[in-house]
Protein backbone atom coordinates (compact mmCIF):
# COMPACT_ATOMS: atom_id res chain seq x y z
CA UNK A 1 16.24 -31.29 -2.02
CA UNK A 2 17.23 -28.47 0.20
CA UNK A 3 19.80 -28.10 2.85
CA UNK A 4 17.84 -26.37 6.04
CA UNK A 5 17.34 -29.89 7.79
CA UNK A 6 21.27 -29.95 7.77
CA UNK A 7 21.89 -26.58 8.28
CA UNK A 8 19.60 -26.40 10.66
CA UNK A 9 21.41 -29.49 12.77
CA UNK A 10 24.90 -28.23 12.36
CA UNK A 11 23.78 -25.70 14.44
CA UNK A 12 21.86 -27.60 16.96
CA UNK A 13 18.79 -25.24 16.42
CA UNK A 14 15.52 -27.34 16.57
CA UNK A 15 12.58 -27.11 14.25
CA UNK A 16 10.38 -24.72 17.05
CA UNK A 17 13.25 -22.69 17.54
CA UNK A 18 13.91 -21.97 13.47
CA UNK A 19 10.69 -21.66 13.02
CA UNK A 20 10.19 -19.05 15.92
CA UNK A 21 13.08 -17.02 14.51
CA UNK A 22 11.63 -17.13 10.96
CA UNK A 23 8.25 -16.44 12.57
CA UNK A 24 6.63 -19.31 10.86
CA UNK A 25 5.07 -22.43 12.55
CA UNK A 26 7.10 -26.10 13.15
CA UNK A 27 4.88 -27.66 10.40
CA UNK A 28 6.38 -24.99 8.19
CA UNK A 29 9.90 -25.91 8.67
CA UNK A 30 8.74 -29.29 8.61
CA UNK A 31 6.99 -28.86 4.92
CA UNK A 32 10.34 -26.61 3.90
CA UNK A 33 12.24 -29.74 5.09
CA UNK A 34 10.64 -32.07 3.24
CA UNK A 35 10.68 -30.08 0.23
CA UNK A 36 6.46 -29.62 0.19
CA UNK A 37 6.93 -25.73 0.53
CA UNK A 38 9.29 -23.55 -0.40
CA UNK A 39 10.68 -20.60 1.89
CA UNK A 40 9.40 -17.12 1.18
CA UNK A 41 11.94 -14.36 -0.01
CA UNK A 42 11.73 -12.98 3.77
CA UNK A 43 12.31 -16.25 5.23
CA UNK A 44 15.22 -16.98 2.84
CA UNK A 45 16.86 -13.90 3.51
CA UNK A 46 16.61 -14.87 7.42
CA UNK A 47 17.87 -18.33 6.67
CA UNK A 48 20.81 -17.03 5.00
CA UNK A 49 21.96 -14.79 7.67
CA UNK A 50 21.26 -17.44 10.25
CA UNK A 51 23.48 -19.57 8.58
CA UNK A 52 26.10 -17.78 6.55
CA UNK A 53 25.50 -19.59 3.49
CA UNK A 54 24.20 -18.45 0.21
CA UNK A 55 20.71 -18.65 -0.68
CA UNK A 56 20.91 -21.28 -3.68
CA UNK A 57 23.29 -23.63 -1.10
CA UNK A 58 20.22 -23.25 0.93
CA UNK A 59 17.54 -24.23 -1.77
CA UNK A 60 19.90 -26.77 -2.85
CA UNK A 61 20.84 -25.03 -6.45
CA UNK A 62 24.57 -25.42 -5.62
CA UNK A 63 26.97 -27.57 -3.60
CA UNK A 64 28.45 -24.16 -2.96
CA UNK A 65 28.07 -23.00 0.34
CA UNK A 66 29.28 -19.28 0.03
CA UNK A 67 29.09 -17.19 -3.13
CA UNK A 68 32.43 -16.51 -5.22
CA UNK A 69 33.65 -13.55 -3.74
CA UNK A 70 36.01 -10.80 -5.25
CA UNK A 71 38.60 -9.12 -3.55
CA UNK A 72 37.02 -6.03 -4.36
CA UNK A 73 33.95 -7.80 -2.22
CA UNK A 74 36.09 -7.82 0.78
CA UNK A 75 37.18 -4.42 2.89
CA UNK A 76 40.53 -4.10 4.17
CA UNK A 77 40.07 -6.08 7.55
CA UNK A 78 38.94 -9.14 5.70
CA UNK A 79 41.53 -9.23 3.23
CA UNK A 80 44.15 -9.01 5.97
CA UNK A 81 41.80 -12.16 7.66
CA UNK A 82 42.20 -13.97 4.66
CA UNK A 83 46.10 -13.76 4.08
CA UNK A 84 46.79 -14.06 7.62
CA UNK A 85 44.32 -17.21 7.05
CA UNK A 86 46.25 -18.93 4.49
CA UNK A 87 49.74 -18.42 6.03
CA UNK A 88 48.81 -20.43 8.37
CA UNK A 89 49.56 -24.14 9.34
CA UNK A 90 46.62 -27.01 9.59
CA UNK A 91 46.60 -27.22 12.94
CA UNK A 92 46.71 -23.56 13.52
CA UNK A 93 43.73 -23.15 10.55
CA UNK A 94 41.48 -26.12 12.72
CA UNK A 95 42.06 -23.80 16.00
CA UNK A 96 40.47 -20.85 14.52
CA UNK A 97 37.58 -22.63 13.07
CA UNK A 98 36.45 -24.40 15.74
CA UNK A 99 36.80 -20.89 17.78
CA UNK A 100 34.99 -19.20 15.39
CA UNK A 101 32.36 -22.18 15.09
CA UNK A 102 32.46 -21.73 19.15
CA UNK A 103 31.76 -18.27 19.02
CA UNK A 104 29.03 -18.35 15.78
CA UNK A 105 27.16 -21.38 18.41
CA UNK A 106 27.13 -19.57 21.24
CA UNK A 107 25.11 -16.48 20.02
């Protein structure tokens, strides 16, 4: 089974608005949904940058919701993110989250 229906309702987006950004019809995310039809490589590519997840987490291949990533993956800013990331406490680590989920939601 794949993961768009859940992806899809972590981010509050409903079936005629996915399917308007994927420019495909409701019955289409309904059918990917359900698991009758699979996505096309155009609409996957969408879905993962909608989402931020990798493609297999999206066709259900993996539990893994990012790929593994390399530090040589990351430029400079994003390392820094990262170690200033995991110097921080839980509190301070559920803060920025939830801004960052604030700010991803309200695009």
């Amino acid at each position: 089974m794949n993961n768009i229906r859940s992806l899809r309702k972590e981010k509050h987006i409903s079936q005629t608005r996915l399917s308007t950004e994927l420019e495909v019809s409701q019955e289409t995310i309904s059918a990917y949904e359900n698991g009758k039809h699979y996505p096309s490589a155009k609409s996957l590519i969408k879905l993962r940058d909608l989402f931020g997840v990798s493609i297999d987490y999206i066709l259900g291949l993996t539990d893994q919701r990012y790929p593994a990533l390399q530090r040589s993956d990351l430029a400079e800013d994003e390392q820094l993110l990262l170690h200033t990331y995991r110097k921080m406490d839980s509190p301070g680590k559920q803060r920025l989250r939830g801004y960052l989920d604030a700010i991803q939601t309200s695009r």
